[in-house]
Protein backbone atom coordinates (compact mmCIF):
# COMPACT_ATOMS: atom_id res chain seq x y z
CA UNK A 1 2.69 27.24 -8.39
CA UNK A 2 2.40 29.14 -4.99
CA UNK A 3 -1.08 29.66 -3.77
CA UNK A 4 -1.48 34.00 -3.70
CA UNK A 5 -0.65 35.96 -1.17
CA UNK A 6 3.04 34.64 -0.12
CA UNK A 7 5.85 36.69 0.17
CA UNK A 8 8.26 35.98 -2.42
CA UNK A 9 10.78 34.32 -1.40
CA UNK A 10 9.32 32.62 1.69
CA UNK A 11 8.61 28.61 1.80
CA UNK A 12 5.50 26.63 1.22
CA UNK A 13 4.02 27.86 4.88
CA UNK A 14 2.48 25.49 7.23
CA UNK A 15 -1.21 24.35 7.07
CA UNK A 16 -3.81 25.93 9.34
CA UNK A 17 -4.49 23.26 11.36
CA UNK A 18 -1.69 20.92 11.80
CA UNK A 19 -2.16 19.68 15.09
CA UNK A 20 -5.00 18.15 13.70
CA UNK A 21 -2.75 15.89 11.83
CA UNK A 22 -1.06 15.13 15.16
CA UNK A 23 -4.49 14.54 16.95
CA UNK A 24 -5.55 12.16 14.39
CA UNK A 25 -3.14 9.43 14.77
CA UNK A 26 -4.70 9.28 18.08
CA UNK A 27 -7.82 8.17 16.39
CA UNK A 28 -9.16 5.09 14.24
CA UNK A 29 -9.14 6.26 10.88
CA UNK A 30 -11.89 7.02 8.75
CA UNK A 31 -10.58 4.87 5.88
CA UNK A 32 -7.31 2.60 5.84
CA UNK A 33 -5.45 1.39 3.08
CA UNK A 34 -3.49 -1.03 3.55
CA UNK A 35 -1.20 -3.27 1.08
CA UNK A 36 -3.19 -2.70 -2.18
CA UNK A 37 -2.25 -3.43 -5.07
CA UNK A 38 -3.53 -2.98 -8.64
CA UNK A 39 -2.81 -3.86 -12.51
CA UNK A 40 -4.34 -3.17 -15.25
CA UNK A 41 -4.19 -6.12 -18.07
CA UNK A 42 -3.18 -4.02 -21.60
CA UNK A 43 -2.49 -5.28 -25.10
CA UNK A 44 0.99 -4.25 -24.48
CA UNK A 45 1.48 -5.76 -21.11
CA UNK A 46 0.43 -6.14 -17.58
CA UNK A 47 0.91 -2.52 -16.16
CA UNK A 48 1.45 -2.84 -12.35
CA UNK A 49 0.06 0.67 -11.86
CA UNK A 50 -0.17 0.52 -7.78
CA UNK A 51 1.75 -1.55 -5.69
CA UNK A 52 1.32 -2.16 -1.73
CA UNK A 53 -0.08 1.23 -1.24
CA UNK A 54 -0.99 2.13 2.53
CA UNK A 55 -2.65 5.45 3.36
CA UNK A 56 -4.69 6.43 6.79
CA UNK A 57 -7.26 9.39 6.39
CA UNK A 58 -8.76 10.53 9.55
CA UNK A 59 -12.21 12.63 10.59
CA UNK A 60 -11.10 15.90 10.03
CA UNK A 61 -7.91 15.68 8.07
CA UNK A 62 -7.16 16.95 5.13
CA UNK A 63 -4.37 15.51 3.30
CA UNK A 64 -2.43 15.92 0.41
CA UNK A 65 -1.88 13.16 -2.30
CA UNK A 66 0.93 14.41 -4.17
CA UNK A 67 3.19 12.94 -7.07
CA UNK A 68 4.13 13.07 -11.23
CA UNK A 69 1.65 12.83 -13.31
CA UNK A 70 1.11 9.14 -13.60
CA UNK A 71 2.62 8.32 -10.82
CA UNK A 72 -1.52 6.52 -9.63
CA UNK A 73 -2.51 9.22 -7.58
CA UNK A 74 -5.91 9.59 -9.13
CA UNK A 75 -6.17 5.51 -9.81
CA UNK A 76 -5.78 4.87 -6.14
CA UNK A 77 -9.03 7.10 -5.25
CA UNK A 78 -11.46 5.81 -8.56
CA UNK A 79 -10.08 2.21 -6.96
CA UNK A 80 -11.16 2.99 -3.50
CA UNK A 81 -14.66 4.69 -4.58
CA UNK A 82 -14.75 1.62 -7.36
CA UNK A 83 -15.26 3.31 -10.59
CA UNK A 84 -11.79 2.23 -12.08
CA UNK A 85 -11.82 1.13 -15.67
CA UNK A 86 -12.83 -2.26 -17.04
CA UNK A 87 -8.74 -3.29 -17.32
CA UNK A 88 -8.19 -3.13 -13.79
CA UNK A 89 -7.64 -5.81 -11.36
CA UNK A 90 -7.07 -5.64 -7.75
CA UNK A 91 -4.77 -8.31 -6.70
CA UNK A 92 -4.10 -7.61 -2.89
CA UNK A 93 -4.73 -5.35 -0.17
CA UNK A 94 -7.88 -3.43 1.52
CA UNK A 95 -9.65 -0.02 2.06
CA UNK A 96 -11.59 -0.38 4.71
CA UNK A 97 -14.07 2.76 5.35
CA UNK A 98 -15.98 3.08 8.63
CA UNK A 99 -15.70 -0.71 9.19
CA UNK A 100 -16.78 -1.33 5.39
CA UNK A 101 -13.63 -2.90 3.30
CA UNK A 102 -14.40 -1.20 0.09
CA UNK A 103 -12.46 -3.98 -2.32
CA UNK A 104 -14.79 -6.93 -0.60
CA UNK A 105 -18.10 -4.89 -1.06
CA UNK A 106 -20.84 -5.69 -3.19
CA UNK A 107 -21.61 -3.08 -6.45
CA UNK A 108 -25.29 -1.97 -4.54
CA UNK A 109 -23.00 -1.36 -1.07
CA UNK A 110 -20.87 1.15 -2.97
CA UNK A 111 -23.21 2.67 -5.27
CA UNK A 112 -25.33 3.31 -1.90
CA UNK A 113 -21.82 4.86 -0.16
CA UNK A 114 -20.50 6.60 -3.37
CA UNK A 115 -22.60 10.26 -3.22
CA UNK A 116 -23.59 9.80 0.30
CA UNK A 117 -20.73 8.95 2.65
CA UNK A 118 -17.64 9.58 -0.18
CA UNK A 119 -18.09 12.16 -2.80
CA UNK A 120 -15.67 13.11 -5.21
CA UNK A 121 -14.90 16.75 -7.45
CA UNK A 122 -13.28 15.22 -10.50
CA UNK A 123 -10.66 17.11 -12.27
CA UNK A 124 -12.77 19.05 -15.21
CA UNK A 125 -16.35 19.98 -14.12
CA UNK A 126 -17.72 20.54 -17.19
CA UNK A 127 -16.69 16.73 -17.64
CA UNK A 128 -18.36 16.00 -15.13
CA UNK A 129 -21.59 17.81 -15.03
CA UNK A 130 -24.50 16.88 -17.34
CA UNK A 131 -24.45 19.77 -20.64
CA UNK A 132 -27.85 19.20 -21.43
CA UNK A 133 -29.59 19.07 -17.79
CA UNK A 134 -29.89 22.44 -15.17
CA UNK A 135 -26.99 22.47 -12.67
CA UNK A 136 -30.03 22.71 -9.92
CA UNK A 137 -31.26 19.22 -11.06
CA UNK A 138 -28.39 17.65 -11.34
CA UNK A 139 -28.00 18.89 -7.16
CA UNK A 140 -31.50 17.59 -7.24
CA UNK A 141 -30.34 14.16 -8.32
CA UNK A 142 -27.84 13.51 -6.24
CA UNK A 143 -30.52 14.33 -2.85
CA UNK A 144 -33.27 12.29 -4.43
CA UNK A 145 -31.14 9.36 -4.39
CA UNK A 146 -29.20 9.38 -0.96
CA UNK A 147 -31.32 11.89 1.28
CA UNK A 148 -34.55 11.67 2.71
CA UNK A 149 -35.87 14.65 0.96
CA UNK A 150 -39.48 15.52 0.40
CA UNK A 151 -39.98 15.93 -3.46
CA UNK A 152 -41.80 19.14 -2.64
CA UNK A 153 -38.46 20.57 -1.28
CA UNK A 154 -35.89 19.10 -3.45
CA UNK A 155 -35.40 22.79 -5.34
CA UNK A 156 -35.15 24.66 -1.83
CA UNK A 157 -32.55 22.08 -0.78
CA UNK A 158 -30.64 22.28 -4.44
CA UNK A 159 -31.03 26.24 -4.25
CA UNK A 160 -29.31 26.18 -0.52
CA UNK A 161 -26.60 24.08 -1.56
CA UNK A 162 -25.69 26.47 -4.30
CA UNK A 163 -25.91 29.45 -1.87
CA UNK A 164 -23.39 27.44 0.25
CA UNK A 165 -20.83 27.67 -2.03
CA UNK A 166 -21.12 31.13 -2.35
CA UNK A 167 -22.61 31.36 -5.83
CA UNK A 168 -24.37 34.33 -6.55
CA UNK A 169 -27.59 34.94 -6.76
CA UNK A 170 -28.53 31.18 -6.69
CA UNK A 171 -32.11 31.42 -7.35
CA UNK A 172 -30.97 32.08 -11.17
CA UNK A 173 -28.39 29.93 -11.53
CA UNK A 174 -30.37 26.94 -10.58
CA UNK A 175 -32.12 26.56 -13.98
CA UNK A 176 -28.49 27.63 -15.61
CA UNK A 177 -26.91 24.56 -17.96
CA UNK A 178 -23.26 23.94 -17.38
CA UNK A 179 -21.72 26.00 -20.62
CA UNK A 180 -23.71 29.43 -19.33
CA UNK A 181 -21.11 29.41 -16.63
CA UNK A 182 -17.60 30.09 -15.86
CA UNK A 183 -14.84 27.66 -15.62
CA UNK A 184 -14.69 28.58 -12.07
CA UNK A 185 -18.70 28.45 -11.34
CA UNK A 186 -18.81 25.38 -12.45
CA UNK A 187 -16.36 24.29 -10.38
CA UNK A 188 -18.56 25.87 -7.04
CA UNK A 189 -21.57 23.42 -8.74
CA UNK A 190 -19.33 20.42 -8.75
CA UNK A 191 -18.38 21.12 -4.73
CA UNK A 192 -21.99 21.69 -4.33
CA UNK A 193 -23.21 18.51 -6.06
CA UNK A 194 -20.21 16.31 -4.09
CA UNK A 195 -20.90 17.74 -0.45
CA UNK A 196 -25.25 17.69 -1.01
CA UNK A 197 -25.19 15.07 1.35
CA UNK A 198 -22.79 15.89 3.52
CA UNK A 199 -20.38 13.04 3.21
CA UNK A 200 -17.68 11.61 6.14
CA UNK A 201 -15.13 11.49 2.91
CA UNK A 202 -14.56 14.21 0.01
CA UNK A 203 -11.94 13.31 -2.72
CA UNK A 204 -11.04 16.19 -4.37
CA UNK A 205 -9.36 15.05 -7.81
CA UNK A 206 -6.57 18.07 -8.90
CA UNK A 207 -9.87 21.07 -8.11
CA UNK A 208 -8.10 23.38 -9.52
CA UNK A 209 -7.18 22.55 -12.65
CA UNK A 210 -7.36 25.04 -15.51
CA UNK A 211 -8.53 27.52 -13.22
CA UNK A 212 -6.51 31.11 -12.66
CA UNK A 213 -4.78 31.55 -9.60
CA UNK A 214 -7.42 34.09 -7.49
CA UNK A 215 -10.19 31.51 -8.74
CA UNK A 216 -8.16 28.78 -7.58
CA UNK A 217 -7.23 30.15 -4.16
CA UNK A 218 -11.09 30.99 -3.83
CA UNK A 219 -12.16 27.29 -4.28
CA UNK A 220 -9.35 26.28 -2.01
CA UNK A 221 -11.07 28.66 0.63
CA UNK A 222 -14.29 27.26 -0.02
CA UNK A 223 -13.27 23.55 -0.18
CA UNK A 224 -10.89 23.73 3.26
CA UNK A 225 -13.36 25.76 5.16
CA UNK A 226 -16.36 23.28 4.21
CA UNK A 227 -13.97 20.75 5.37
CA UNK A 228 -13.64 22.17 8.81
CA UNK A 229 -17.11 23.81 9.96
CA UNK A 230 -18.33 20.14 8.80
CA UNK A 231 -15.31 17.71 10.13
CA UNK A 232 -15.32 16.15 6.93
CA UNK A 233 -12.47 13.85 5.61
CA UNK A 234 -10.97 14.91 2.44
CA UNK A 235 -8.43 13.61 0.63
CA UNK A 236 -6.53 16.50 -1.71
CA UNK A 237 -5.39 14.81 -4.90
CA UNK A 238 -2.59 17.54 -6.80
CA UNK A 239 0.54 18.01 -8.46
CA UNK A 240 0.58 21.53 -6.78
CA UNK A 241 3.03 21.39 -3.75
CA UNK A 242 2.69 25.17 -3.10
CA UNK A 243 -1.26 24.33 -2.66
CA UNK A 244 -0.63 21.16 -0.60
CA UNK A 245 1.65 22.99 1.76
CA UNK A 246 -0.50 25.75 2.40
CA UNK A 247 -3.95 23.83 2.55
CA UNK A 248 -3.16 20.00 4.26
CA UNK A 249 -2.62 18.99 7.41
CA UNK A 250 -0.51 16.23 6.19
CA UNK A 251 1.30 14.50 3.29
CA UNK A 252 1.33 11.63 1.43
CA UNK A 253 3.71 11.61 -1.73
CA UNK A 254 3.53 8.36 -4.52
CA UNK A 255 6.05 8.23 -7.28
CA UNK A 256 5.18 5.22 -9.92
CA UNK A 257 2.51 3.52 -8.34
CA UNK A 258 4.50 3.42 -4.62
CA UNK A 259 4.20 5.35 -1.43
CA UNK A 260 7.30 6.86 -0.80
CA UNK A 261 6.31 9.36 2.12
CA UNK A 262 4.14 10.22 4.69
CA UNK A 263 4.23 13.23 6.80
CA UNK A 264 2.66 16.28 8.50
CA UNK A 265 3.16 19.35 5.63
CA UNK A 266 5.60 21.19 8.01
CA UNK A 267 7.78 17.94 8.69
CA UNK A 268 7.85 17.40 5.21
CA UNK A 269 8.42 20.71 3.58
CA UNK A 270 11.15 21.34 6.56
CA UNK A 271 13.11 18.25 5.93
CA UNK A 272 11.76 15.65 3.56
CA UNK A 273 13.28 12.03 4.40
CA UNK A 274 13.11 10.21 0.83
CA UNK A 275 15.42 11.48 -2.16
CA UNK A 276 12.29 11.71 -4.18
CA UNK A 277 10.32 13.92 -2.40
CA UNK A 278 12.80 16.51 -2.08
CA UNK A 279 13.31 16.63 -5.42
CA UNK A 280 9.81 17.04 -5.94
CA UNK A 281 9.99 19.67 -3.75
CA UNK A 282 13.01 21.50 -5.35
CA UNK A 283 11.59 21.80 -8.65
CA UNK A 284 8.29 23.33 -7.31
CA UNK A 285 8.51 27.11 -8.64
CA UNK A 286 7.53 29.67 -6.48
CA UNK A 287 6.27 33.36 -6.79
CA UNK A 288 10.57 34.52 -6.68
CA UNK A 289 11.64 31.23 -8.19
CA UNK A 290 14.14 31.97 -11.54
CA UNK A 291 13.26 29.36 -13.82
CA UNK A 292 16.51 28.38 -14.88
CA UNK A 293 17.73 27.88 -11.41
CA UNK A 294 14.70 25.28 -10.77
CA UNK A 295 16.05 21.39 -10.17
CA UNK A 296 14.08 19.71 -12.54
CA UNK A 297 14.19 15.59 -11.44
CA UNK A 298 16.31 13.68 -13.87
CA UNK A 299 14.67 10.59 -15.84
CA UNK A 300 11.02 9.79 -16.09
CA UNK A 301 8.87 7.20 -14.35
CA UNK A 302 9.58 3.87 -15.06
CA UNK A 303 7.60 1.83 -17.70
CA UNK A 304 5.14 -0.22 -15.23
CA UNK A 305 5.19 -3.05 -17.64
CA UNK A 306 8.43 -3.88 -17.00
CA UNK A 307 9.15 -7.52 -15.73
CA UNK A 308 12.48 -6.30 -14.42
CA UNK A 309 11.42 -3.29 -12.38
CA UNK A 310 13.91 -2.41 -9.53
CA UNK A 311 12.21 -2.56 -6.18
CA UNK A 312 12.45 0.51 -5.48
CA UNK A 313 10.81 2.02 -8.65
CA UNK A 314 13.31 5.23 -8.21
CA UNK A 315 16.33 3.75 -7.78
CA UNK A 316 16.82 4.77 -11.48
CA UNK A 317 16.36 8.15 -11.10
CA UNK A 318 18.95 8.55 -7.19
CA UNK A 319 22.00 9.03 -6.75
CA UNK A 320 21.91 7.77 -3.48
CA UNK A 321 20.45 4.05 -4.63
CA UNK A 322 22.64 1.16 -3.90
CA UNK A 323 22.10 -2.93 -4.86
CA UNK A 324 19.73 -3.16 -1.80
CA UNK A 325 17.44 -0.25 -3.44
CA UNK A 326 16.94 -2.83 -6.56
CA UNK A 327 16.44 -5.76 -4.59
CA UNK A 328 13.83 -5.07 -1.64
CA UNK A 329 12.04 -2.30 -0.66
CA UNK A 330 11.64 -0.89 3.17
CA UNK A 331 8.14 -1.34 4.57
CA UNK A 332 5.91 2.31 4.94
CA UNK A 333 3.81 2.25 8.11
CA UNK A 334 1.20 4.63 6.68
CA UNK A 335 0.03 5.04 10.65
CA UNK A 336 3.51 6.73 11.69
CA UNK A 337 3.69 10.28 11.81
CA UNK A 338 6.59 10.34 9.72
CA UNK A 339 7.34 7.68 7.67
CA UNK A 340 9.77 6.99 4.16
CA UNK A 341 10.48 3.59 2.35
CA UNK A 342 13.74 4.60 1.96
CA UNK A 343 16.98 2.60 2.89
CA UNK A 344 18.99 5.45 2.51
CA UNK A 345 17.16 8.52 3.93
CA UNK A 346 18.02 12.06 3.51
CA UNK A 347 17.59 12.13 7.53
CA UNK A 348 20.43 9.62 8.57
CA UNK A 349 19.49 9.67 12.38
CA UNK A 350 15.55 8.28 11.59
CA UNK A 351 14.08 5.21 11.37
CA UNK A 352 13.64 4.11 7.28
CA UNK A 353 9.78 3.40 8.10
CA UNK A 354 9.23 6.24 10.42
């Protein structure tokens, strides 16, 4: 789906700030992942669910985490912010955050970071939030355990943080419970809960799902423009390419647990290098888009329990694969500007890392 507001017919447009992307690389990132890897250990099998996974984030950037659905988009960030489920087991790599590797730290380093310097909007707020305790506590919580706040002026500080995310008449809606408000609203509490503390890092887990379009465009606004009056980090986890293009500064696509891409929005939407994101990108409907002229993306993921996955885990699924696709896979500098695992890239003339 397109964000509102496009002219039909025209292509996912650039984001608002892409030389900021550009800038970045300049920088030391603000977190760097690097070569992680993850399983989770299932009655049926050992499910390799990420696999060498590199991804830079810098001050400032927003960037898009795209993919399938179950393709570990949203088990990479619970991994970095360690809150993934019992099964899982790291077996290689780091994430290392402002000079803290999060996979090394102990559980009192992270639960100290987690709220403070990362926060995270999960995908269904009312989830998320507490039913049975006032959206203006729950703010309250979150500031009385990770900001030096008087107790006196907790409410005035939970009250402001609701105002800042433009929900009306705030006063009110601080002693509201979750299921007195919209869908929508209580998506504006979970940005104000996540960004109480003003964190370097803000995950945003798919933001807008089951939301309407206007509402979702409207949190988009909110979320982005947070983002860049504050120079805050976030990291835009969606299936939504018509929202990544027109919100991120820069891409980073998975397919079945593997990096396959990663590149400023315009590079990518103006000539994606791996097979896989362009067919991602082809069967993204837009406002004039005939549905029975989309490209739908043959096959499925692979099972991840397989002991005889190819290397390159979509070698199944492209038409362009070859023996060397199933044997070994290209290395993804997740610090180039441009950069596919691809032996066989869609731009002939570019390096297969970037």
């Amino acid at each position: 789906m397109s964000a509102p507001g496009r002219p039909a017919g025209e292509a996912p447009s650039a984001p608002r700030a892409g030389s900021a992307a550009r800038a970045a690389h300049k920088a030391v990132p603000l977190l760097d992942v690097r070569d992680f890897s993850l399983e989770f250990r299932t009655r049926g099998g050992t499910v390799r669910a990420l696999q060498n996974v590199g991804l830079t984030l810098h001050k400032g950037e927003i960037v898009g985490l795209v993919g399938e659905s179950g393709s570990g988009k949203s088990v990479l960030a619970y991994s970095i912010l360690g809150i993934s489920d019992r099964a899982a087991r790291i077996t290689a790599g780091r994430a290392v955050f402002g000079g803290l590797d999060l996979i090394k730290a102990s559980e009192s380093e992270l639960a100290d970071i987690r709220g403070r310097e990362i926060s995270m909007i999960f995908q269904s707020p009312r989830t998320a939030l507490n039913p049975i305790r006032t959206v203006g506590r729950q703010i309250e919580d979150v500031l009385r355990r990770h900001a030096a706040v008087r107790s006196a002026d907790l409410k005035a500080r939970a009250i402001a943080a609701l105002r800042e995310v433009a929900i009306a008449d705030p006063e009110r809606r601080y002693g509201a419970y979750p299921f007195e408000l919209s869908g929508g609203m209580c998506q504006r509490v979970m940005i104000a809960i996540a960004l109480a503390c003003r964190p370097q890092l803000l995950i945003a887990d798919e933001p807008t799902t089951g939301l309407d379009v206007t509402t979702q465009a409207a949190v988009m606004d909110l979320v982005v423009g947070l983002a860049r009056e504050r120079q805050m980090a976030t990291l835009f986890i969606t299936h939504d390419l018509g929202l990544a293009a027109d919100y991120c500064d820069r891409i980073v696509v998975m397919h079945a647990g593997h990096v396959v891409e990663s590149a400023p929005a315009r590079a990518l939407f103006g000539g994606a290098r791996h097979p896989y994101s362009a067919k991602l990108i082809s069967s993204t409907p837009r406002e004039d888009t005939v549905l029975a002229r989309l490209t739908p993306i043959a096959g499925s993921l692979p099972d991840l329990r397989r002991a005889d996955l190819p290397a390159c885990r979509f070698a199944e699924r492209c038409e362009r694969a070859t023996a060397q696709c199933r044997s070994s896979l290209p290395a993804l500098d997740p610090a180039a500007p441009h950069a596919a695992a691809c032996w066989h890239p869609l731009v002939e003339d570019t390096a297969h890392a970037g």
